[in-house]
Protein backbone atom coordinates (compact mmCIF):
# COMPACT_ATOMS: atom_id res chain seq x y z
CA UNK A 1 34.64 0.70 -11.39
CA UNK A 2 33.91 3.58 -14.30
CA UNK A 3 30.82 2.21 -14.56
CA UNK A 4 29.34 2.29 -11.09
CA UNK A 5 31.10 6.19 -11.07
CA UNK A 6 29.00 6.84 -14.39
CA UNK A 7 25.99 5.31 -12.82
CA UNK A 8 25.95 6.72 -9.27
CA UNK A 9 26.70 9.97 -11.14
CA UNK A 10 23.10 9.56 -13.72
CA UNK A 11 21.49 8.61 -10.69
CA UNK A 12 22.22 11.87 -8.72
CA UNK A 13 21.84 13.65 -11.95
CA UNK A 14 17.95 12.90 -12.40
CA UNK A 15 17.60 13.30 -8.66
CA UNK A 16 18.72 17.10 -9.26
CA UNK A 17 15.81 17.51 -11.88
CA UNK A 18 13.00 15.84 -9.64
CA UNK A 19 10.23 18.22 -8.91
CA UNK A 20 10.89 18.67 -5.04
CA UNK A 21 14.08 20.13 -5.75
CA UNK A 22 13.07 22.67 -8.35
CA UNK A 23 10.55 23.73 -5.69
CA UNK A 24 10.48 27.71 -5.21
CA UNK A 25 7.99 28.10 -2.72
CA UNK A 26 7.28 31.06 -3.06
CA UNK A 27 4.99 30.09 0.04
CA UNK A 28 4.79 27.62 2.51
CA UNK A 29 2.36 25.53 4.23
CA UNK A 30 2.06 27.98 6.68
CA UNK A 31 0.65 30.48 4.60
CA UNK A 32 -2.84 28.68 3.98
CA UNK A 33 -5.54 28.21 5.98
CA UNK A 34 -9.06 25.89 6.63
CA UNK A 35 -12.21 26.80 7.80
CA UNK A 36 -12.98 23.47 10.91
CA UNK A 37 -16.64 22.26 10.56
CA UNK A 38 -17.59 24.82 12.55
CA UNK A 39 -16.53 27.71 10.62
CA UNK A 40 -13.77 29.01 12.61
CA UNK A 41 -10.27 29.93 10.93
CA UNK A 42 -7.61 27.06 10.93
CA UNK A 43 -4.52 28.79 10.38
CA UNK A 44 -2.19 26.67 9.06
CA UNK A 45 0.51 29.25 11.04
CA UNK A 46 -0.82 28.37 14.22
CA UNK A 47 1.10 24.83 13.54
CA UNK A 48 4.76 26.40 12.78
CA UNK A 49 7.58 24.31 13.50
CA UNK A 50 5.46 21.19 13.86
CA UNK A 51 4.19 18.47 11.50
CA UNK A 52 1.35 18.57 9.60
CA UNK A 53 -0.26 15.49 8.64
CA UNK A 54 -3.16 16.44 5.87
CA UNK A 55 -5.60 14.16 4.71
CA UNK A 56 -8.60 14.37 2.48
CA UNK A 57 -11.11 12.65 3.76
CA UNK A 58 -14.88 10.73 3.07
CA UNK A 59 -17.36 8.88 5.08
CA UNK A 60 -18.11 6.51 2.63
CA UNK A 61 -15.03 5.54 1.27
CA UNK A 62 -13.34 1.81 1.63
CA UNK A 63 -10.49 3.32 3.21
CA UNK A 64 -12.73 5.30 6.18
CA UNK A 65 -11.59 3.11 8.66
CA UNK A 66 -7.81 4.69 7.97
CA UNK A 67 -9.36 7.36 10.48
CA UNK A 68 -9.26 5.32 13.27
CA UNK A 69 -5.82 4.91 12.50
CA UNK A 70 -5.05 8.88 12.17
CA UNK A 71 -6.76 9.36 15.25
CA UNK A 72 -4.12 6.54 17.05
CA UNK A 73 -1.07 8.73 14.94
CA UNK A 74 -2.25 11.80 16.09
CA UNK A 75 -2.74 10.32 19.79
CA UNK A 76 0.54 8.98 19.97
CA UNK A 77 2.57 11.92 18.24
CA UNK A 78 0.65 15.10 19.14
CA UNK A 79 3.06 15.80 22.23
CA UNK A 80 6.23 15.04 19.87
CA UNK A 81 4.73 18.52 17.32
CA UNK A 82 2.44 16.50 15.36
CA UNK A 83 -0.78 17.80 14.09
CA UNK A 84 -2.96 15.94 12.17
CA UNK A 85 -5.70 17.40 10.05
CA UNK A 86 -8.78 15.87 7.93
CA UNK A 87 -10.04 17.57 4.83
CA UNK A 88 -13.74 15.98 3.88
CA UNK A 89 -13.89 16.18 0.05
CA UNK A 90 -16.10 14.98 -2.28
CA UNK A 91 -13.86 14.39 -5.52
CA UNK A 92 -13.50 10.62 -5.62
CA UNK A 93 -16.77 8.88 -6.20
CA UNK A 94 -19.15 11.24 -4.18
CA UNK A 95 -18.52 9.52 -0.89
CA UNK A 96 -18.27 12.67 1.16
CA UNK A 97 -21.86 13.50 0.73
CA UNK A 98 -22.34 14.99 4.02
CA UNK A 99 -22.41 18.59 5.11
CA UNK A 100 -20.27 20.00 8.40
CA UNK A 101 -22.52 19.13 11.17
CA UNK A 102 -23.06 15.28 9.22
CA UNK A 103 -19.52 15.24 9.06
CA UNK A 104 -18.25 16.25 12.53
CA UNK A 105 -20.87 13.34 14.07
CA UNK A 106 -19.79 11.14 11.94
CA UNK A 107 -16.27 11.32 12.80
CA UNK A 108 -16.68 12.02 16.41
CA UNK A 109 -19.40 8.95 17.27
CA UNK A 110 -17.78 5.88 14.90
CA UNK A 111 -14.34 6.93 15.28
CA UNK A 112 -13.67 9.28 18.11
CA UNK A 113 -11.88 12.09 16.21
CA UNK A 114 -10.28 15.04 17.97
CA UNK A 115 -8.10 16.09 15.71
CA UNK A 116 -9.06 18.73 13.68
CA UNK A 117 -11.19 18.37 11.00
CA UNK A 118 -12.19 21.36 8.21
CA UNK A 119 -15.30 21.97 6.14
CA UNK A 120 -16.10 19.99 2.68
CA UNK A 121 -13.69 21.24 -0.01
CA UNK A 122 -12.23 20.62 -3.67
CA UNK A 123 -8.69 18.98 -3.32
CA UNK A 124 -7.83 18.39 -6.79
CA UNK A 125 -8.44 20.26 -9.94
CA UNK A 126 -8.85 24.25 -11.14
CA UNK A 127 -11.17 24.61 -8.38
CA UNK A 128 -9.10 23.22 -5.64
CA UNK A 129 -8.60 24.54 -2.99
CA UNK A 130 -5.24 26.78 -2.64
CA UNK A 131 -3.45 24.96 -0.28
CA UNK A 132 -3.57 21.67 -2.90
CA UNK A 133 -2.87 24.44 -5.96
CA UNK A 134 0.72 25.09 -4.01
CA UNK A 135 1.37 21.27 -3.08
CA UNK A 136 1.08 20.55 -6.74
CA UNK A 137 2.97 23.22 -7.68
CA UNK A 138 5.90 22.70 -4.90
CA UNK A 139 5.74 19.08 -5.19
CA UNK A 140 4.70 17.79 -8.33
CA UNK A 141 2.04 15.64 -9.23
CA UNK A 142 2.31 13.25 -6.23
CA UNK A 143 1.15 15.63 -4.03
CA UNK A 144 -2.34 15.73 -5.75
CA UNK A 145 -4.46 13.41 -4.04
CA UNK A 146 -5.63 10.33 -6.66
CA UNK A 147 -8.36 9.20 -4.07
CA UNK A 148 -9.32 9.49 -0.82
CA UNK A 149 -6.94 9.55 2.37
CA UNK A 150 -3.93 10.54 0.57
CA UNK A 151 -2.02 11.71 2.65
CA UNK A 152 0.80 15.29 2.74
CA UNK A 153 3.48 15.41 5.26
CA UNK A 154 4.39 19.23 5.87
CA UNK A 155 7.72 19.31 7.47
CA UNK A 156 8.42 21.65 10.28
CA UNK A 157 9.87 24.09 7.60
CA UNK A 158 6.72 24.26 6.28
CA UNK A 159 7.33 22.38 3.10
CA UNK A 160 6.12 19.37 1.74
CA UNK A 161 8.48 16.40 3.54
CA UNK A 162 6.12 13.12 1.61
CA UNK A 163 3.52 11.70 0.13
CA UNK A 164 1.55 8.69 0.92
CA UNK A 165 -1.51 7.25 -1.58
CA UNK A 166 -4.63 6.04 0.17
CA UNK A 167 -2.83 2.25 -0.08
CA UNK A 168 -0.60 3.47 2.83
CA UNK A 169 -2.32 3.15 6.07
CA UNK A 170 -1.29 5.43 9.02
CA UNK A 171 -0.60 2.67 11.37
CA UNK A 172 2.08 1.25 8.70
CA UNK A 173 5.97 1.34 9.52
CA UNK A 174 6.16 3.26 6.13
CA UNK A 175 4.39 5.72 7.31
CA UNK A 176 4.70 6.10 10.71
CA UNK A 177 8.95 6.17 10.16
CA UNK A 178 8.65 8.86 7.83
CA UNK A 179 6.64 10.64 10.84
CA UNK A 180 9.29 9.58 13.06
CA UNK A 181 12.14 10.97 10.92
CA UNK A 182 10.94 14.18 10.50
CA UNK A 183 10.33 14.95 14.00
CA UNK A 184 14.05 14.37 15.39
């Protein structure tokens, strides 16, 4: 019996120094913001108090047809305070070589995309963008995407809620029960 007390009590001990609960933020989710394909503003504030599904994106990736899949999430969730929202990057293997207008065809004639999608942009890195500069910083390493369709849940405080690796496809339980957690 002193042992499992000892144990449960190292266990809760490293989960006090994990990096999501030394998390400041200073800033939240809500405090970033996109430019779509066409060049318009996408506030990340116009989303408060909903869930924010962001995923960096390519066309020529081997995980590309996971957008099919985040266009049946954000079908099926959008009236429950989901958003879902693609970031086209170029990082992994060049396989976003496209510009804006390349992308948004793309997307909208092989997979029927409405949800919104933002210009080309540097997700990991110095040069990142800021919004994945304050994941990593908030969240630790596992919030810095290692390939393409990673995946950030933003919780409707506006903080990161989980992080899914390109492996994890939207349509899985995994996935779509974290989703389903956060919005009750």
């Amino acid at each position: 019996m002193i042992n499992k007390i000892k144990y449960f009590i190292l266990i809760m001990f490293m989960f006090s120094f994990s990096s999501n609960s030394l998390a400041k933020y200073d800033k939240l989710a809500y405090d970033f913001s996109f430019n779509d394909l066409d060049g318009t503003p996408l506030k990340l504030s116009s989303f408060k108090n909903r869930i924010i599904v962001v995923v960096n994106v390519a066309s020529q990736c081997g995980f590309t047809n996971q957008y099919k899949d985040l266009q049946t999430v954000w079908e099926k969730y959008q009236s429950k305070k989901l958003v879902v929202i693609g970031v086209p990057s170029n990082d992994f293997g060049n396989q976003e070589p496209g510009n804006s207008n390349e992308i948004k065809t793309f997307c909208e004639a092989k997979f029927g995309i409405t949800f919104p999608i933002t210009e080309k942009i540097k997700v990991k890195g110095d040069n990142a963008h800021p919004f994945y500069i304050w994941a990593k910083k908030n969240y630790g390493n596992s919030a810095v995407p290692k390939w393409n369709f990673y995946k950030i849940i933003i919780g409707k405080d506006g903080k990161i809620a989980k992080t899914f690796t390109s492996m994890t496809n939207p349509s899985s339980k995994k996935f779509t029960s974290s989703i389903e957690e956060l919005i009750k």
